[in-house]
Protein backbone atom coordinates (compact mmCIF):
# COMPACT_ATOMS: atom_id res chain seq x y z
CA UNK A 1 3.02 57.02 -14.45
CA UNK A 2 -0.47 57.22 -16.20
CA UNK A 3 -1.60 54.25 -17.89
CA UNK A 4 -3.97 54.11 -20.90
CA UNK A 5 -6.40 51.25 -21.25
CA UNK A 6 -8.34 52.11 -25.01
CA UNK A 7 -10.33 49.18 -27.56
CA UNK A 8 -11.81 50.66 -30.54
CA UNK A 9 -13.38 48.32 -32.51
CA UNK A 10 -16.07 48.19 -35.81
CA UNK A 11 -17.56 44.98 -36.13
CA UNK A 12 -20.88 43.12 -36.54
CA UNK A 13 -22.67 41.63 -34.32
CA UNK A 14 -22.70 38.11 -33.90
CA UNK A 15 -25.98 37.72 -31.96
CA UNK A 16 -28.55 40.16 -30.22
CA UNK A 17 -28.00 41.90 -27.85
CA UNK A 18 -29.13 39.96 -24.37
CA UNK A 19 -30.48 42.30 -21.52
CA UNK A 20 -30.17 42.06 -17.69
CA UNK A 21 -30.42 44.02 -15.03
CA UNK A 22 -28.08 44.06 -11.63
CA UNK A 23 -30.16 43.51 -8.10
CA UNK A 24 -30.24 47.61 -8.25
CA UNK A 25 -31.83 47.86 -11.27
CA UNK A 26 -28.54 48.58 -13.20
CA UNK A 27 -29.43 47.43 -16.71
CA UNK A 28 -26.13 45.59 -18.59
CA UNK A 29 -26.60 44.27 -22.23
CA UNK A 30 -23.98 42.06 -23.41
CA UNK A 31 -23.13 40.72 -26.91
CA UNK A 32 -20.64 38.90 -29.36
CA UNK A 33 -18.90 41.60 -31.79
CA UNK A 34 -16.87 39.72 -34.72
CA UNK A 35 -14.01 42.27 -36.58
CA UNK A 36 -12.54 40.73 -39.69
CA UNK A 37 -9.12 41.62 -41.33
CA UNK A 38 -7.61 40.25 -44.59
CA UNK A 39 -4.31 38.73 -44.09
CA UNK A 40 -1.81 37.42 -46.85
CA UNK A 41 -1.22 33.55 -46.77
CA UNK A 42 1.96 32.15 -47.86
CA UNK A 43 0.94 31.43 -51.42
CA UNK A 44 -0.12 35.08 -51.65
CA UNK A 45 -4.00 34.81 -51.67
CA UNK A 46 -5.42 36.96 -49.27
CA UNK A 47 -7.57 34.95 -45.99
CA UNK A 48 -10.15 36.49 -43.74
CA UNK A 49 -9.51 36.28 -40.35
CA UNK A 50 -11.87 37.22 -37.56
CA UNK A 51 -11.82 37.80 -33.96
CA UNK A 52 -14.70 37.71 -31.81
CA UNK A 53 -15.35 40.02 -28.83
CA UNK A 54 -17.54 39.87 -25.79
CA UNK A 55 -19.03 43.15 -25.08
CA UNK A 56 -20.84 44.66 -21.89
CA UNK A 57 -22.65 47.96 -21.93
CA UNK A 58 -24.43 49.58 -18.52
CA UNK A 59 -26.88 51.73 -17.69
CA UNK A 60 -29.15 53.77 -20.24
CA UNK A 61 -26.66 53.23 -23.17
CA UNK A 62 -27.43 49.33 -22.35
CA UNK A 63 -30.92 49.87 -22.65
CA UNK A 64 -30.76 51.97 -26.01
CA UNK A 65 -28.06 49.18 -27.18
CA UNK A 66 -30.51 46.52 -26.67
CA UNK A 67 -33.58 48.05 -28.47
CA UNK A 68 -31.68 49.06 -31.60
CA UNK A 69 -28.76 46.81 -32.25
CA UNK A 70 -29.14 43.09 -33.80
CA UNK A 71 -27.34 40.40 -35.04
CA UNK A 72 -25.37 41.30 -38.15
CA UNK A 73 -25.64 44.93 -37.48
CA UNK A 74 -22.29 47.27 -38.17
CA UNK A 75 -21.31 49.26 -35.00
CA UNK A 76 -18.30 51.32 -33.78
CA UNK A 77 -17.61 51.15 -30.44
CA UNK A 78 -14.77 52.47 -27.68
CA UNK A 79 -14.33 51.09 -24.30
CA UNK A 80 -11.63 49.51 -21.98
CA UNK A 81 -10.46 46.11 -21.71
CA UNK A 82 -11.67 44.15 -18.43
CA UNK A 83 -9.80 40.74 -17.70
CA UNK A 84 -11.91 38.37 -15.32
CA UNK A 85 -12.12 34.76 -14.22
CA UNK A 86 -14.24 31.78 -12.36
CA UNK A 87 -14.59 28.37 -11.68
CA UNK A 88 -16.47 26.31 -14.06
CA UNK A 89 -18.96 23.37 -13.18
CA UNK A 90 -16.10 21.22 -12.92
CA UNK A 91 -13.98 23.14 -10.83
CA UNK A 92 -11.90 24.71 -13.95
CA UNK A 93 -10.49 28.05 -13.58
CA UNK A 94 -11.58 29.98 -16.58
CA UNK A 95 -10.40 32.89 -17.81
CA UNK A 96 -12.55 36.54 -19.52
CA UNK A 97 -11.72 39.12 -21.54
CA UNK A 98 -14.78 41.77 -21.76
CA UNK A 99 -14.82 45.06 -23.74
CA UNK A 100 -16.84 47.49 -21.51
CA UNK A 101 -18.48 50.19 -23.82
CA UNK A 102 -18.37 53.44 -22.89
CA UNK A 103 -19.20 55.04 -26.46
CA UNK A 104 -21.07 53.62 -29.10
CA UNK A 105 -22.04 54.54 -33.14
CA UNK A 106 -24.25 53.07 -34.88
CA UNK A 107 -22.51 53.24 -38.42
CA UNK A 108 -24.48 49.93 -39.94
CA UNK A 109 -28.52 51.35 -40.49
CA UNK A 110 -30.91 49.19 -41.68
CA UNK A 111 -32.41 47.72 -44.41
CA UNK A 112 -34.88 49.87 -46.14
CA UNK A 113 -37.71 47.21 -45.55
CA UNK A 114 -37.08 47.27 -41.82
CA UNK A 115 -39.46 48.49 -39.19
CA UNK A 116 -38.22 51.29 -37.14
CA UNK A 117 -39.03 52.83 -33.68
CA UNK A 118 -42.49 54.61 -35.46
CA UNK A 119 -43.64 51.24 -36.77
CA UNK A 120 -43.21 52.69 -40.62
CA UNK A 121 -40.34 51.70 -43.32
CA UNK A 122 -37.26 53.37 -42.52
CA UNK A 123 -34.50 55.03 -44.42
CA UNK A 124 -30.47 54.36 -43.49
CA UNK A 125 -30.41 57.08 -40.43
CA UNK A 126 -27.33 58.97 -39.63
CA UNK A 127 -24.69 57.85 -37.64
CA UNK A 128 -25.88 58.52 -33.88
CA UNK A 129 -23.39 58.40 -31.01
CA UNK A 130 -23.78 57.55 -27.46
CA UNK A 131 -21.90 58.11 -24.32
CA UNK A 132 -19.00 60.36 -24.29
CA UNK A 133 -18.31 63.83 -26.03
CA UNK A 134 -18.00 62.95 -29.66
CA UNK A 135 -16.48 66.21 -30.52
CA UNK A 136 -13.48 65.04 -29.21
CA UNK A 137 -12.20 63.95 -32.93
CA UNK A 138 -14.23 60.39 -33.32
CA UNK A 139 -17.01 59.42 -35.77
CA UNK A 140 -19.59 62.01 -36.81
CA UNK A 141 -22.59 62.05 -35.05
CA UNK A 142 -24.39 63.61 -32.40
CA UNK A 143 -23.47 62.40 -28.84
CA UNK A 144 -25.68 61.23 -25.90
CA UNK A 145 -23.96 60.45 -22.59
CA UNK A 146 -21.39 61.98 -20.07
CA UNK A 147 -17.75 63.41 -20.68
CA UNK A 148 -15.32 60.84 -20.73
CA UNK A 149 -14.07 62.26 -17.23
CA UNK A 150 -17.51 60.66 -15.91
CA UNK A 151 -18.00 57.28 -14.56
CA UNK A 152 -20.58 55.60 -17.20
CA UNK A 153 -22.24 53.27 -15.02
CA UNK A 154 -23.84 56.72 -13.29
CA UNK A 155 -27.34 57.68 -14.54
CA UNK A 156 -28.31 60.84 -13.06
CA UNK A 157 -31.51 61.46 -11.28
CA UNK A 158 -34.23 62.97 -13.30
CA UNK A 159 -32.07 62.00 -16.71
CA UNK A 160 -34.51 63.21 -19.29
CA UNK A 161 -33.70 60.82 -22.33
CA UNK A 162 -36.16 59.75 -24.09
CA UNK A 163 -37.30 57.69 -27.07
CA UNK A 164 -37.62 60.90 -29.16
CA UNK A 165 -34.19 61.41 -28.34
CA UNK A 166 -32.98 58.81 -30.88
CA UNK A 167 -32.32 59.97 -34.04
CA UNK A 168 -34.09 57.49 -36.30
């Protein structure tokens, strides 16, 4: 039997992205997503409650994460959940849940006083998708990346992306 292992989340960043880069030049970004929901309490008022989520991105889509996203930013994201664990400093086993991003949206923009990629004012830009097809039925906007059939991690040689390529 076929299993199915699928996180969509939209959220906001809780801190900037933070860039690295493996010991074969594999870049990985990682960052802190928060979703909130509104949840009755018992006296009928309605709470916020919000999760926070660790998220890893690889390869070129970790590199265009980490130039464009920032803290407080809006972004719709799919991936799969990855459990982990290690010792601490004191000897502690400790326990990870990662969401590893195969698809991203930026759904958020910016602020019309904010400096964009030209070094001019910018304007709310369209959605923009990366990594698999996005005409497979999710969010509007035009797709960079493999098929979903494709391991992520896997830049190909001669990949032509390119800053032009973003749309904003």
């Amino acid at each position: 039997m076929a299993g199915l292992n699928k996180v969509m989340l939209i959220g906001r960043l809780g801190k900037d992205p933070e860039l690295r880069h493996t010991h074969n030049n594999t870049a990985i970004c990682k960052f802190s997503l928060a979703t909130s929901e509104q949840i009755p309490s018992a006296n009928g008022e309605r709470q916020e409650r919000t999760a926070w989520h660790n998220i890893t991105i690889f390869g070129k889509q970790a590199e265009v994460a980490n130039r464009y996203l920032k803290k407080g930013q809006e972004v719709y994201l799919e991936g799969r959940l990855e459990y982990g664990s290690y010792d601490d400093r004191q000897g502690v086993k400790r326990y990870t849940t990662d969401i590893i991003v195969n698809k991203f949206v930026f759904i958020g923009g910016r602020s019309s006083g904010s400096m964009g990629p030209s070094g001019g004012s910018t304007q709310e830009p369209a959605p923009a998708s990366y990594g698999s097809n996005a005409s497979s039925g999710q969010p509007a906007g035009q797709s960079y990346g493999s098929s979903s059939s494709q391991n992520y991690d896997f830049v190909p040689e001669g990949d032509n992306f390119s800053d032009d390529d973003i749309p904003f």
